[in-house]
C-alpha atoms as a PDB file:
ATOM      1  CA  UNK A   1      12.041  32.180  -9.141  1.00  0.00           C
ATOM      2  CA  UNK A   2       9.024  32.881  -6.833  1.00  0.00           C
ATOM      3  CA  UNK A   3       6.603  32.042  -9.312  1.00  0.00           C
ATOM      4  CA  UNK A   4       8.133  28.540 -10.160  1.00  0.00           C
ATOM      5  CA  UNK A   5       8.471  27.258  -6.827  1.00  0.00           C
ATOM      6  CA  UNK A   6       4.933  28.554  -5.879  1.00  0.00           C
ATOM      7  CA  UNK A   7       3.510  26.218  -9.262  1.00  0.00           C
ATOM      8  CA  UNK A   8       6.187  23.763  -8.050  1.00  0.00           C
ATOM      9  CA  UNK A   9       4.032  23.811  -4.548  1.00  0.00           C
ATOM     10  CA  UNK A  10       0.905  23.907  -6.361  1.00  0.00           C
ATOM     11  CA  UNK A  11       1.488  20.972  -8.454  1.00  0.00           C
ATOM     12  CA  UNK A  12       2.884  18.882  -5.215  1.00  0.00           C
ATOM     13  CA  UNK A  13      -0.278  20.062  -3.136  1.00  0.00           C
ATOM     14  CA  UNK A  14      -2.491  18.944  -5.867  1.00  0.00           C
ATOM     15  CA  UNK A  15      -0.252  15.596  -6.203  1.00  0.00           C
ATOM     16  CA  UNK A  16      -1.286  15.089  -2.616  1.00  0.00           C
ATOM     17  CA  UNK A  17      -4.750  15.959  -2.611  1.00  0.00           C
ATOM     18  CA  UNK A  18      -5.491  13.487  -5.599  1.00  0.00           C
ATOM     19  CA  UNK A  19      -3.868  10.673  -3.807  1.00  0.00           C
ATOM     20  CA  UNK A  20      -5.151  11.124  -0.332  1.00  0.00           C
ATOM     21  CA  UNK A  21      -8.718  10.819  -2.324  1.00  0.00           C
ATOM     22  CA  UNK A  22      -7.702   6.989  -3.300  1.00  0.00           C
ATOM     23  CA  UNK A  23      -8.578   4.319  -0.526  1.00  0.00           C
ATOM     24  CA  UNK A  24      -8.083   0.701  -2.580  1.00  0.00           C
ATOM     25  CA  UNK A  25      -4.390  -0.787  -3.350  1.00  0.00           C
ATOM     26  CA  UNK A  26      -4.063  -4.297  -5.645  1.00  0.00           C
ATOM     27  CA  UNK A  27      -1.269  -6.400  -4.088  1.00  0.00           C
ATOM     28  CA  UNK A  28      -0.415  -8.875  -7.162  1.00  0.00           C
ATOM     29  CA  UNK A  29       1.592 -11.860  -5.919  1.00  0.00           C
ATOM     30  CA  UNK A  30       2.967 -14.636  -7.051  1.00  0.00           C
ATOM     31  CA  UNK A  31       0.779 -16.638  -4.805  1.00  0.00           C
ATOM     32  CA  UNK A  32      -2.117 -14.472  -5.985  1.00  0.00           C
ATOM     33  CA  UNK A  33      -4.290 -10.822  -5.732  1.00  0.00           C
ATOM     34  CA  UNK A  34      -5.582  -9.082  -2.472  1.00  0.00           C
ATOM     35  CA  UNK A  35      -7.062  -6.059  -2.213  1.00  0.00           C
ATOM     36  CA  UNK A  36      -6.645  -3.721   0.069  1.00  0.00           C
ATOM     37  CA  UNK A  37      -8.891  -0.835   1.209  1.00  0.00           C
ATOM     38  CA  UNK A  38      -7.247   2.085   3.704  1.00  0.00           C
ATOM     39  CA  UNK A  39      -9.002   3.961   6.319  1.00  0.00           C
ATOM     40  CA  UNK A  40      -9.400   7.595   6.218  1.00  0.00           C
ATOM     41  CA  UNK A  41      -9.025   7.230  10.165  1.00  0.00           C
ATOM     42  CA  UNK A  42      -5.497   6.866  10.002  1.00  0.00           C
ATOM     43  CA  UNK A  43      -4.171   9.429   7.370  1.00  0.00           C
ATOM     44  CA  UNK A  44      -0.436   9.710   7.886  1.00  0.00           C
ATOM     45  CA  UNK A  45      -0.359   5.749   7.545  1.00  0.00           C
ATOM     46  CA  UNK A  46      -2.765   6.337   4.922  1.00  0.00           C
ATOM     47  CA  UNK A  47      -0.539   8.738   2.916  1.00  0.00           C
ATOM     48  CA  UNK A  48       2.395   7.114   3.396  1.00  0.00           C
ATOM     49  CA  UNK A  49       1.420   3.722   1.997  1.00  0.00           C
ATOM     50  CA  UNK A  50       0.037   5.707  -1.165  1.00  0.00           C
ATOM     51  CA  UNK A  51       2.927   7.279  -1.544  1.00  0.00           C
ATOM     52  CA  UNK A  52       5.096   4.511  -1.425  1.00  0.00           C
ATOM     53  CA  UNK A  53       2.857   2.320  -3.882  1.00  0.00           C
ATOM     54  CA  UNK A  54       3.165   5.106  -6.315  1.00  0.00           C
ATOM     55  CA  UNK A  55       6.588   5.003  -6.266  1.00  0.00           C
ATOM     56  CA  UNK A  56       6.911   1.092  -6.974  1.00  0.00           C
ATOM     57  CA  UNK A  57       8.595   0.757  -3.647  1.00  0.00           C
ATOM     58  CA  UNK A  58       6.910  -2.636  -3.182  1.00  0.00           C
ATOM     59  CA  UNK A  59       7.259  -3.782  -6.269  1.00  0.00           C
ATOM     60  CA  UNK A  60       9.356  -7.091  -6.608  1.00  0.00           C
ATOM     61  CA  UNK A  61       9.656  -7.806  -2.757  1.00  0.00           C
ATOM     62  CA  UNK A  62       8.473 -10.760  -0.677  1.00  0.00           C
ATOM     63  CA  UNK A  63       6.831 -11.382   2.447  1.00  0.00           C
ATOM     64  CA  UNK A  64      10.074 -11.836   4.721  1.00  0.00           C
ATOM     65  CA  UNK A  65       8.018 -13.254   7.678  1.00  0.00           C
ATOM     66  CA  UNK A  66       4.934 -15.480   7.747  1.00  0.00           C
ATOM     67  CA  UNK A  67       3.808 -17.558  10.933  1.00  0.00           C
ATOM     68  CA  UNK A  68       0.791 -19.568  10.219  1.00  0.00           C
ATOM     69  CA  UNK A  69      -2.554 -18.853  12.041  1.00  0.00           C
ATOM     70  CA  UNK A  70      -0.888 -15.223  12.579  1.00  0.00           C
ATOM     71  CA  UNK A  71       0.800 -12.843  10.136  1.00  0.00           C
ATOM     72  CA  UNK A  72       2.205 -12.523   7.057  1.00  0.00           C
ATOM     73  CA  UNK A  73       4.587  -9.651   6.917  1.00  0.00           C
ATOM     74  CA  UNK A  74       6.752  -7.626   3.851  1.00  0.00           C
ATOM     75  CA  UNK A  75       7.481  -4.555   3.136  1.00  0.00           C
ATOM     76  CA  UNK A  76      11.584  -4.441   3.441  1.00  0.00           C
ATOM     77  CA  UNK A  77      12.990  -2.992   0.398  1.00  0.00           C
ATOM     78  CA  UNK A  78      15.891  -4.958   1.223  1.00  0.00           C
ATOM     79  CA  UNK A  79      14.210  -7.999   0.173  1.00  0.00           C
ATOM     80  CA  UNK A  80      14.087  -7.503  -3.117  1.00  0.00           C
ATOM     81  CA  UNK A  81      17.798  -8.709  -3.836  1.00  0.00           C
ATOM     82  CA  UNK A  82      18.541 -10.644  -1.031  1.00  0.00           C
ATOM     83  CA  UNK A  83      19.718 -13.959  -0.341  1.00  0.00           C
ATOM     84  CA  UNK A  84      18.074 -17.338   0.955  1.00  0.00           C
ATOM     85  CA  UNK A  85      20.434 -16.328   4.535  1.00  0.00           C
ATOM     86  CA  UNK A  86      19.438 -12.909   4.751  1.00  0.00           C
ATOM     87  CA  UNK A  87      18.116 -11.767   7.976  1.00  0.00           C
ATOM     88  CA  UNK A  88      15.456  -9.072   7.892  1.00  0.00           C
ATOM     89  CA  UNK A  89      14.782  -6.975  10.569  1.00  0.00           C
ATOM     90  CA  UNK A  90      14.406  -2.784  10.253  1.00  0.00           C
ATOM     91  CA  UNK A  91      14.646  -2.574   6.750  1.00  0.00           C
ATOM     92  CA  UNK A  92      12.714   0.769   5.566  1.00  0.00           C
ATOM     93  CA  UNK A  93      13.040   4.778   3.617  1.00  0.00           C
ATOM     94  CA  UNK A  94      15.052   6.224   6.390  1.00  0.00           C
ATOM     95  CA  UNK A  95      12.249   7.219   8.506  1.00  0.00           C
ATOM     96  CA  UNK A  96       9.284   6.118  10.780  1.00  0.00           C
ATOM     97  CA  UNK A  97       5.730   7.155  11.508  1.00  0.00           C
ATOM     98  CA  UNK A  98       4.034   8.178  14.358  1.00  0.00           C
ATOM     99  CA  UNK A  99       1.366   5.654  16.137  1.00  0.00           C
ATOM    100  CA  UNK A 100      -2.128   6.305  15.304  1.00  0.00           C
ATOM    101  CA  UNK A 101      -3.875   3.569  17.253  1.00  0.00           C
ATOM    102  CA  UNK A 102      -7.414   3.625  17.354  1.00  0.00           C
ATOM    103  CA  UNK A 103      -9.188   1.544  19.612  1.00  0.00           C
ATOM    104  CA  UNK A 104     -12.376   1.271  16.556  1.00  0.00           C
ATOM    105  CA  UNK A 105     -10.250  -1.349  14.241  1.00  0.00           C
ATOM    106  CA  UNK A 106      -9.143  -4.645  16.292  1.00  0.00           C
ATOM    107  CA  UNK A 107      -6.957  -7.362  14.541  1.00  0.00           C
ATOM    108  CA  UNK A 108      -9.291  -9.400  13.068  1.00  0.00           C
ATOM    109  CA  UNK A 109      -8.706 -11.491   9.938  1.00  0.00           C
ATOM    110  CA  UNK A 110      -7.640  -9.247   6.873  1.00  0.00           C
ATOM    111  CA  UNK A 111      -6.563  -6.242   9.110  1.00  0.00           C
ATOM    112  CA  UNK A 112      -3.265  -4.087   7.593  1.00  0.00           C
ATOM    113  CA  UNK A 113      -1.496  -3.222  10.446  1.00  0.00           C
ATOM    114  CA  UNK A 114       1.605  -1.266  10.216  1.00  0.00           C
ATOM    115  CA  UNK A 115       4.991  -3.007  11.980  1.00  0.00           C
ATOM    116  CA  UNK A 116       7.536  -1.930  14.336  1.00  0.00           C
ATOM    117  CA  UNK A 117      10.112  -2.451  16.840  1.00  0.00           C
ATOM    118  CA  UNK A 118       9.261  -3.547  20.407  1.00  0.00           C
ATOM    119  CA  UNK A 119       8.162  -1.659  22.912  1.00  0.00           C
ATOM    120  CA  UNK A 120      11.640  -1.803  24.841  1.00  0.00           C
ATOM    121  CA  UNK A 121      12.759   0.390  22.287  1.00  0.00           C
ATOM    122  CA  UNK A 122      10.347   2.592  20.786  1.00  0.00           C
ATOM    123  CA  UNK A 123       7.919   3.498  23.310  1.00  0.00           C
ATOM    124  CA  UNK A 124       6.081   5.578  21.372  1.00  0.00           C
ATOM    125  CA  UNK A 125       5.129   2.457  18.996  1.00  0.00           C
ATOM    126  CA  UNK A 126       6.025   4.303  16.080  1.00  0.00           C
ATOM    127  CA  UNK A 127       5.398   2.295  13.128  1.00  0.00           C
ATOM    128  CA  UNK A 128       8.051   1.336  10.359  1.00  0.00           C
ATOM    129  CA  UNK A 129       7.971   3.836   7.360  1.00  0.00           C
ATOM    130  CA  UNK A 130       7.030   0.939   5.104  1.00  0.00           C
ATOM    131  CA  UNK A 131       6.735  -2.651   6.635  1.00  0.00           C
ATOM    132  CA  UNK A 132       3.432  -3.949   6.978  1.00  0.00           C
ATOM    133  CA  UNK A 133       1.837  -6.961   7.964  1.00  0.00           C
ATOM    134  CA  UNK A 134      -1.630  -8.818   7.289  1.00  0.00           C
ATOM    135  CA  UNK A 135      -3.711 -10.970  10.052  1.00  0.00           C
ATOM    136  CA  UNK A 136      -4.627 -14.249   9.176  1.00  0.00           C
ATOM    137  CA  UNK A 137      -4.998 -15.312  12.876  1.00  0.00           C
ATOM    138  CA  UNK A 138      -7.565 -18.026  14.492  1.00  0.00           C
ATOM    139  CA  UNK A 139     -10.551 -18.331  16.287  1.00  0.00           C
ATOM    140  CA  UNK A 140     -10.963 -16.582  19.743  1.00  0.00           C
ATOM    141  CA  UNK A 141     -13.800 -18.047  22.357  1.00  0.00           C
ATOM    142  CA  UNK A 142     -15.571 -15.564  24.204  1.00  0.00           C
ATOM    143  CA  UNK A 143     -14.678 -16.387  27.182  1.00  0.00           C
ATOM    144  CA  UNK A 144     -10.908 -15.337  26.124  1.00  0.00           C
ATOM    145  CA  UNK A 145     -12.189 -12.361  25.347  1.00  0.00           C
ATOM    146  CA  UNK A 146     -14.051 -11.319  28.383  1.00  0.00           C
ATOM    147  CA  UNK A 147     -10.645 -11.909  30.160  1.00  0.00           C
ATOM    148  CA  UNK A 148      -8.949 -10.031  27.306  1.00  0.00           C
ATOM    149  CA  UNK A 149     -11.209  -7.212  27.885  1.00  0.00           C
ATOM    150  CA  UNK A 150     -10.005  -6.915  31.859  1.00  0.00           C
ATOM    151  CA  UNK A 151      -6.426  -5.345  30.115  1.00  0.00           C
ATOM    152  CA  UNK A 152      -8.269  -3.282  27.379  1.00  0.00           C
ATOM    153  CA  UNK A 153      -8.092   0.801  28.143  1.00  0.00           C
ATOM    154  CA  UNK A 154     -11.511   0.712  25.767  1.00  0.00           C
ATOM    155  CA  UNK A 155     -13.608  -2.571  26.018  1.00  0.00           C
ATOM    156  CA  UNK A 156     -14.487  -5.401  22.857  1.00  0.00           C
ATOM    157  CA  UNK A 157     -17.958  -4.403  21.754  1.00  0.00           C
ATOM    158  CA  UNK A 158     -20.297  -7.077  21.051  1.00  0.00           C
ATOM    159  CA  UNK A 159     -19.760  -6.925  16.799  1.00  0.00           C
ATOM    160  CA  UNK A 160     -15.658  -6.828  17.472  1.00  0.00           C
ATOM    161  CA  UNK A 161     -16.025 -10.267  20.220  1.00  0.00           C
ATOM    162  CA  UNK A 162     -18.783 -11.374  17.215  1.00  0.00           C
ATOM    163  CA  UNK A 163     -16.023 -10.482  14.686  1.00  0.00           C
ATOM    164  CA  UNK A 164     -12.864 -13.059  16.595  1.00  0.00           C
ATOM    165  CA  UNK A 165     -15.920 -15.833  17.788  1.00  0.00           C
ATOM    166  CA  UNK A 166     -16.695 -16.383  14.202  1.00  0.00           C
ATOM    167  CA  UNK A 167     -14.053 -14.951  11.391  1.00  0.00           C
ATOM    168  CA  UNK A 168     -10.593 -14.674  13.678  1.00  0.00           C
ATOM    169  CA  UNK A 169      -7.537 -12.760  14.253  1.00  0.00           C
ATOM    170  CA  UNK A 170      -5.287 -11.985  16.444  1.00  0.00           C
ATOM    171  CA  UNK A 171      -6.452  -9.935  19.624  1.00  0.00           C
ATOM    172  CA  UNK A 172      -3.680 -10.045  21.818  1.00  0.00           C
ATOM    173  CA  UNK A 173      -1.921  -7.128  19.155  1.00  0.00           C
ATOM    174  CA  UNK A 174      -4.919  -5.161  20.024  1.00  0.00           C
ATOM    175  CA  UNK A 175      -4.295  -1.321  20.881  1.00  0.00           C
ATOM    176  CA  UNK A 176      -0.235  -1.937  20.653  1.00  0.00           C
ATOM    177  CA  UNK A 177       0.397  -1.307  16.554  1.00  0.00           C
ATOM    178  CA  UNK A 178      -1.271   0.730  13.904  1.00  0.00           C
ATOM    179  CA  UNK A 179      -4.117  -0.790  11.820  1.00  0.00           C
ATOM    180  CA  UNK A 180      -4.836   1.312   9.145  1.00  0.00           C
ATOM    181  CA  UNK A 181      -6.651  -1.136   6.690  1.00  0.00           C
ATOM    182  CA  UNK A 182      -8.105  -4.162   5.482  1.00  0.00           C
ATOM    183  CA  UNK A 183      -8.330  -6.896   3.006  1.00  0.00           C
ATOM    184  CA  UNK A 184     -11.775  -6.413   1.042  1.00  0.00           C
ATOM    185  CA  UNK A 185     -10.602  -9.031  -1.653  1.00  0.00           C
ATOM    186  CA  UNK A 186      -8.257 -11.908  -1.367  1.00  0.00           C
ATOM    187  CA  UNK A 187      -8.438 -12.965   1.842  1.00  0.00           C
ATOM    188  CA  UNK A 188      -7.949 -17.027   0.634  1.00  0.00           C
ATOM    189  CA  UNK A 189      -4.682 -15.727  -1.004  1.00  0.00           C
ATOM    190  CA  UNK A 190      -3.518 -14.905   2.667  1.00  0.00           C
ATOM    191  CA  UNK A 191      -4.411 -18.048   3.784  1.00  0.00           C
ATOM    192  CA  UNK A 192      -2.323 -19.424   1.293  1.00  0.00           C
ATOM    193  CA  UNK A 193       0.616 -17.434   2.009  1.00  0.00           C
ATOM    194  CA  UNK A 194       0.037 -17.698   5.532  1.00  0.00           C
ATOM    195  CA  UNK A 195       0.721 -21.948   4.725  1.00  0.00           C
ATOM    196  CA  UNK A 196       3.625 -21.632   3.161  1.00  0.00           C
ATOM    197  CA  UNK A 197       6.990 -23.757   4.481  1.00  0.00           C
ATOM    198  CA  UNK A 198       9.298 -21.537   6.351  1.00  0.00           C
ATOM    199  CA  UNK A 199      12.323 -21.804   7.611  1.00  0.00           C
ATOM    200  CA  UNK A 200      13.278 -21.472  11.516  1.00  0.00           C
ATOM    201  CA  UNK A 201      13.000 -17.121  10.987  1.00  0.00           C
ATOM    202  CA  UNK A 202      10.186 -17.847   9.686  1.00  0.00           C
ATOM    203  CA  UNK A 203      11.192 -16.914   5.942  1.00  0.00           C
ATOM    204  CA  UNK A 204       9.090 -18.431   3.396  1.00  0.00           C
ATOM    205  CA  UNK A 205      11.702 -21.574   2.474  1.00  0.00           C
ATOM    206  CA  UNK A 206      10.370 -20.248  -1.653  1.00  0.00           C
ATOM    207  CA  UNK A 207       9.839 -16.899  -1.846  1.00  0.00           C
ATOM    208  CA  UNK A 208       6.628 -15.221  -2.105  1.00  0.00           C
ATOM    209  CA  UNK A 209       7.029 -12.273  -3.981  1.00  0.00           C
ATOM    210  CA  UNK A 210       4.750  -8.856  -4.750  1.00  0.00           C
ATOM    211  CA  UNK A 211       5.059  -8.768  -7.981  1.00  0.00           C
ATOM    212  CA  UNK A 212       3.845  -5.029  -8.108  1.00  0.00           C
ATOM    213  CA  UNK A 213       0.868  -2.430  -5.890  1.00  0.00           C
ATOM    214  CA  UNK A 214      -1.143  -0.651  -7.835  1.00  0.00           C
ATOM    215  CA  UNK A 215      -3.776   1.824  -7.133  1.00  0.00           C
ATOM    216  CA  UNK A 216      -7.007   1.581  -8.042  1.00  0.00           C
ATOM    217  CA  UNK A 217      -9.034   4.928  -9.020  1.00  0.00           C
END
């Protein structure tokens, strides 16, 4: 009995240890591919969004929420079977994660940030076990962010203020939610998304569906 549950651990520990080493997740779409890569700076999000890809757990859902010139957000395993009236809010495995906010990444265009409920409520900012969201933003002037940086417990450095001047995102987020990746590939498929018609929750009016995650070795 000993001996099978320690090759039983073994196998699991190696499990993990193989997919922590993966960084790089294809999101196919029906409005088309992104790729994603995942920083080793935030490994519990890290792990957890590995883990859930290799379990399909994405697989046939849609982006619930999408505001243009902001977000596009799925992840609600509810989603997969539900109505044109359904409205989404917590959906998720059962459990969330602990923040691990890290003043480094800022909200820029492409980030993968992990979502959650407000602050009035979770404190802590832990992050939903599974819904996620992807900036698509706008254009920040400097002088926005020299104001922004007055509220900022670590100041923008001159490549992050370089980063919203000329690409975008979305800095008022900044230091509140977990970012714990980016889009390396894809990035006009957001945009496309990110246009879609929604309705006044700001549900795509036709879904937009992931039609599976995979990762890539």
């Amino acid at each position: 009995m000993f001996k099978a549950l320690f090759l039983l651990f073994i196998s699991l520990s190696s499990a993990i240890v193989s997919l922590s080493a993966q960084n790089k997740v294809l999101i196919e779409t029906t409005a088309g591919n992104i790729t994603v890569k995942l920083y080793d700076e935030t490994p519990g999000h890290k792990q957890n969004f590995l883990s859930l890809v290799a379990r399909s757990y994405y697989d046939s859902t849609i982006f619930h929420r999408v505001i243009k010139n902001f977000m596009i957000q799925g992840g609600d395993p509810e989603s997969r079977t539900a109505s044109s009236n359904k409205v989404f809010s917590d959906g998720g495995p059962g459990y969330t994660l602990p923040a691990e906010i890290n003043e480094q990444f800022i909200h820029k265009k492409g980030a993968l940030a992990a979502a959650r409920q407000p602050d009035n409520t979770n404190a802590s900012r832990r992050s939903s076990g599974s819904q996620f969201y992807i900036v698509q933003g706008s254009i920040y002037p400097r002088a926005y962010l020299d104001k922004a940086n007055k509220d900022k417990k670590v100041p923008y450095t001159e490549a992050q203020k370089k980063v919203y001047e000329t690409v975008g995102g979305t800095p008022h987020l900044d230091g509140a939610y977990t970012i714990f990746g980016e889009v390396i590939a894809g990035l006009d498929v957001v945009d496309k998304i990110a246009q879609v018609e929604t309705d006044r929750r700001d549900r795509p009016k036709q879904d937009v569906r992931i039609i599976r995650m995979t990762i890539l070795k």
